[in-house]
Protein backbone atom coordinates (compact mmCIF):
# COMPACT_ATOMS: atom_id res chain seq x y z
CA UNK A 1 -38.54 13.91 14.45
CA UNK A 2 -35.20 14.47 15.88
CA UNK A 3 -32.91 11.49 16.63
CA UNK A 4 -30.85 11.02 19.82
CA UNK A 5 -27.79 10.24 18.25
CA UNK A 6 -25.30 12.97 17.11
CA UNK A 7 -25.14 13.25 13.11
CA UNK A 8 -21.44 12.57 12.83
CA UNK A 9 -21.33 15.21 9.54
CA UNK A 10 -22.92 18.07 11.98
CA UNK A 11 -21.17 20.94 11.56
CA UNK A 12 -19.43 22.61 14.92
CA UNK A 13 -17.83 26.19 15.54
CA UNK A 14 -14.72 26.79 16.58
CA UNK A 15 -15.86 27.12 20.46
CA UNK A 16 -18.19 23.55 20.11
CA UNK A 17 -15.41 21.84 18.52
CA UNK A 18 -12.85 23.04 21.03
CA UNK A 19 -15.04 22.35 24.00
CA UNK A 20 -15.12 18.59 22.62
CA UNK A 21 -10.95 18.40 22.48
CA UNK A 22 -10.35 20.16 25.56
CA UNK A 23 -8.46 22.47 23.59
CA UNK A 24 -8.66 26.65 23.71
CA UNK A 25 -9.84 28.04 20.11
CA UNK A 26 -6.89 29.79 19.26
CA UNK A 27 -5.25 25.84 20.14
CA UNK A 28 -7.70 24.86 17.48
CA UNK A 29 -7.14 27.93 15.26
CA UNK A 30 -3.40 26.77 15.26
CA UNK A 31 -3.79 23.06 14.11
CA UNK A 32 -6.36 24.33 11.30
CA UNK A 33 -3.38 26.65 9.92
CA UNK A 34 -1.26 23.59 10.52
CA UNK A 35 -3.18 20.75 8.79
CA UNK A 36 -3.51 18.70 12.39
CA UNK A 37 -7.53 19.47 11.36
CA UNK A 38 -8.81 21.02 8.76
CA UNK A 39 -11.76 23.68 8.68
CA UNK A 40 -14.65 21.65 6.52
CA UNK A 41 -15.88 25.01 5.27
CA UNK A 42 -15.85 28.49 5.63
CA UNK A 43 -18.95 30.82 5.92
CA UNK A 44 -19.71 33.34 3.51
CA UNK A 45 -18.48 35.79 7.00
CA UNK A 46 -15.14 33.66 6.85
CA UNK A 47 -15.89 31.70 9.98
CA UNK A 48 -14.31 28.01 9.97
CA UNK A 49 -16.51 25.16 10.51
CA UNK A 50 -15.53 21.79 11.69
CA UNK A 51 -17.53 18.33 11.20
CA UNK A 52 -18.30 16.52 14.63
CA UNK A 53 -16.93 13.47 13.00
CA UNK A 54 -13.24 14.74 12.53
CA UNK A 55 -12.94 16.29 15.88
CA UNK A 56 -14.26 13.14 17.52
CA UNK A 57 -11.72 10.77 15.59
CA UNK A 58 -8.83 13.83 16.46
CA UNK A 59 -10.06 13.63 20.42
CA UNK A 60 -10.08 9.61 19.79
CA UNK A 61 -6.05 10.02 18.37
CA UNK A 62 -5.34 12.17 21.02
CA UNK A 63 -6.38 10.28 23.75
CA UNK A 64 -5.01 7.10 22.62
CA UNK A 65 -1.29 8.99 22.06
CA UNK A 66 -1.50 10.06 25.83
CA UNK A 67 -2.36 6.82 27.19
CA UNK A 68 1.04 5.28 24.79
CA UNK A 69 3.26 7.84 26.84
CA UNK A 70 1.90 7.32 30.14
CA UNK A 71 1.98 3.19 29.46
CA UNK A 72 5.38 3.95 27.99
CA UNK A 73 6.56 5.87 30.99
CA UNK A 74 5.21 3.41 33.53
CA UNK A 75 7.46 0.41 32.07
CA UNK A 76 10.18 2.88 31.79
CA UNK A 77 10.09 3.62 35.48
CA UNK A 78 9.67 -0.22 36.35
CA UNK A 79 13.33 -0.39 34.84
CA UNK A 80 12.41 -1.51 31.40
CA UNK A 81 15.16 0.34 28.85
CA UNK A 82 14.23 2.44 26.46
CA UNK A 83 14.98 0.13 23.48
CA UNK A 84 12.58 -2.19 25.51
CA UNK A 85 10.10 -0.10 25.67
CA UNK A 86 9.68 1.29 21.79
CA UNK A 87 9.87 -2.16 20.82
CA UNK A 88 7.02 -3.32 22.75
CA UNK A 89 5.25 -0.05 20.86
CA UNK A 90 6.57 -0.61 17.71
CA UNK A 91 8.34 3.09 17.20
CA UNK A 92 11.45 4.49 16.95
CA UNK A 93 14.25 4.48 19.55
CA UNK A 94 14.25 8.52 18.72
CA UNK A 95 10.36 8.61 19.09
CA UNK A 96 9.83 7.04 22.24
CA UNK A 97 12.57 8.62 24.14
CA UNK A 98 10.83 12.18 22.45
CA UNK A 99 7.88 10.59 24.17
CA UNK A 100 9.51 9.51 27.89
CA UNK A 101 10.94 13.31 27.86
CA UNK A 102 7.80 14.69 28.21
CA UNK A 103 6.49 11.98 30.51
CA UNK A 104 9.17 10.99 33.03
CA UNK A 105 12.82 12.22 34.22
CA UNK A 106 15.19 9.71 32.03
CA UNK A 107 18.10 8.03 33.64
CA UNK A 108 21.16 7.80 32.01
CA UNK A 109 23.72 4.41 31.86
CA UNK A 110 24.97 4.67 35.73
CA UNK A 111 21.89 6.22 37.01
CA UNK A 112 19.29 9.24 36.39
CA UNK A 113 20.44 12.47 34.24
């Protein structure tokens, strides 16, 4: 009798797994070769394998680091400095303008750059 809710230690290909992050598989192939996820096996053919579990939890990270830049970037735009800003997230002055750069145009002390 099958159950209705995903086993969370099914194993995915590359395509399944990428499908699920929104990702291409050579995006996929890149962060296994990186460490950003890692490959729970290999078949005997040399194919990686990925447990449903990990890329759910690396979707869950990645979804909740987008929403901190676009929050980030709509307090930045209502003024808010950027000292302000990575204080109310608790990072880095260096990390959160790395994160307002790819978000929003940054102003400079007089103005906007």
């Amino acid at each position: 009798m099958s159950s209705a809710i995903p086993d969370f230690d099914d194993l995915l290909t590359p395509r399944e797994a990428a499908a699920l992050l929104g990702v291409r598989t050579t995006t996929l192939a890149r962060w296994a070769r990186d460490g950003i996820i890692k490959p729970s096996l290999h078949t005997p053919g040399g194919h990686r394998r990925y447990r449903r579990g990990e890329v759910l939890a690396l979707r869950t990270a990645n979804t909740t680091e987008r929403q901190i830049g676009e929050d980030a970037a709509r307090l930045y735009d209502q003024g808010w400095s950027i000292r302000r800003v990575a204080a109310e997230f608790g990072v880095s002055y260096g990390m959160m303008r790395r994160i307002l750069i790819e978000q929003t145009a940054l102003r400079d002390r007089g103005g906007w750059l």
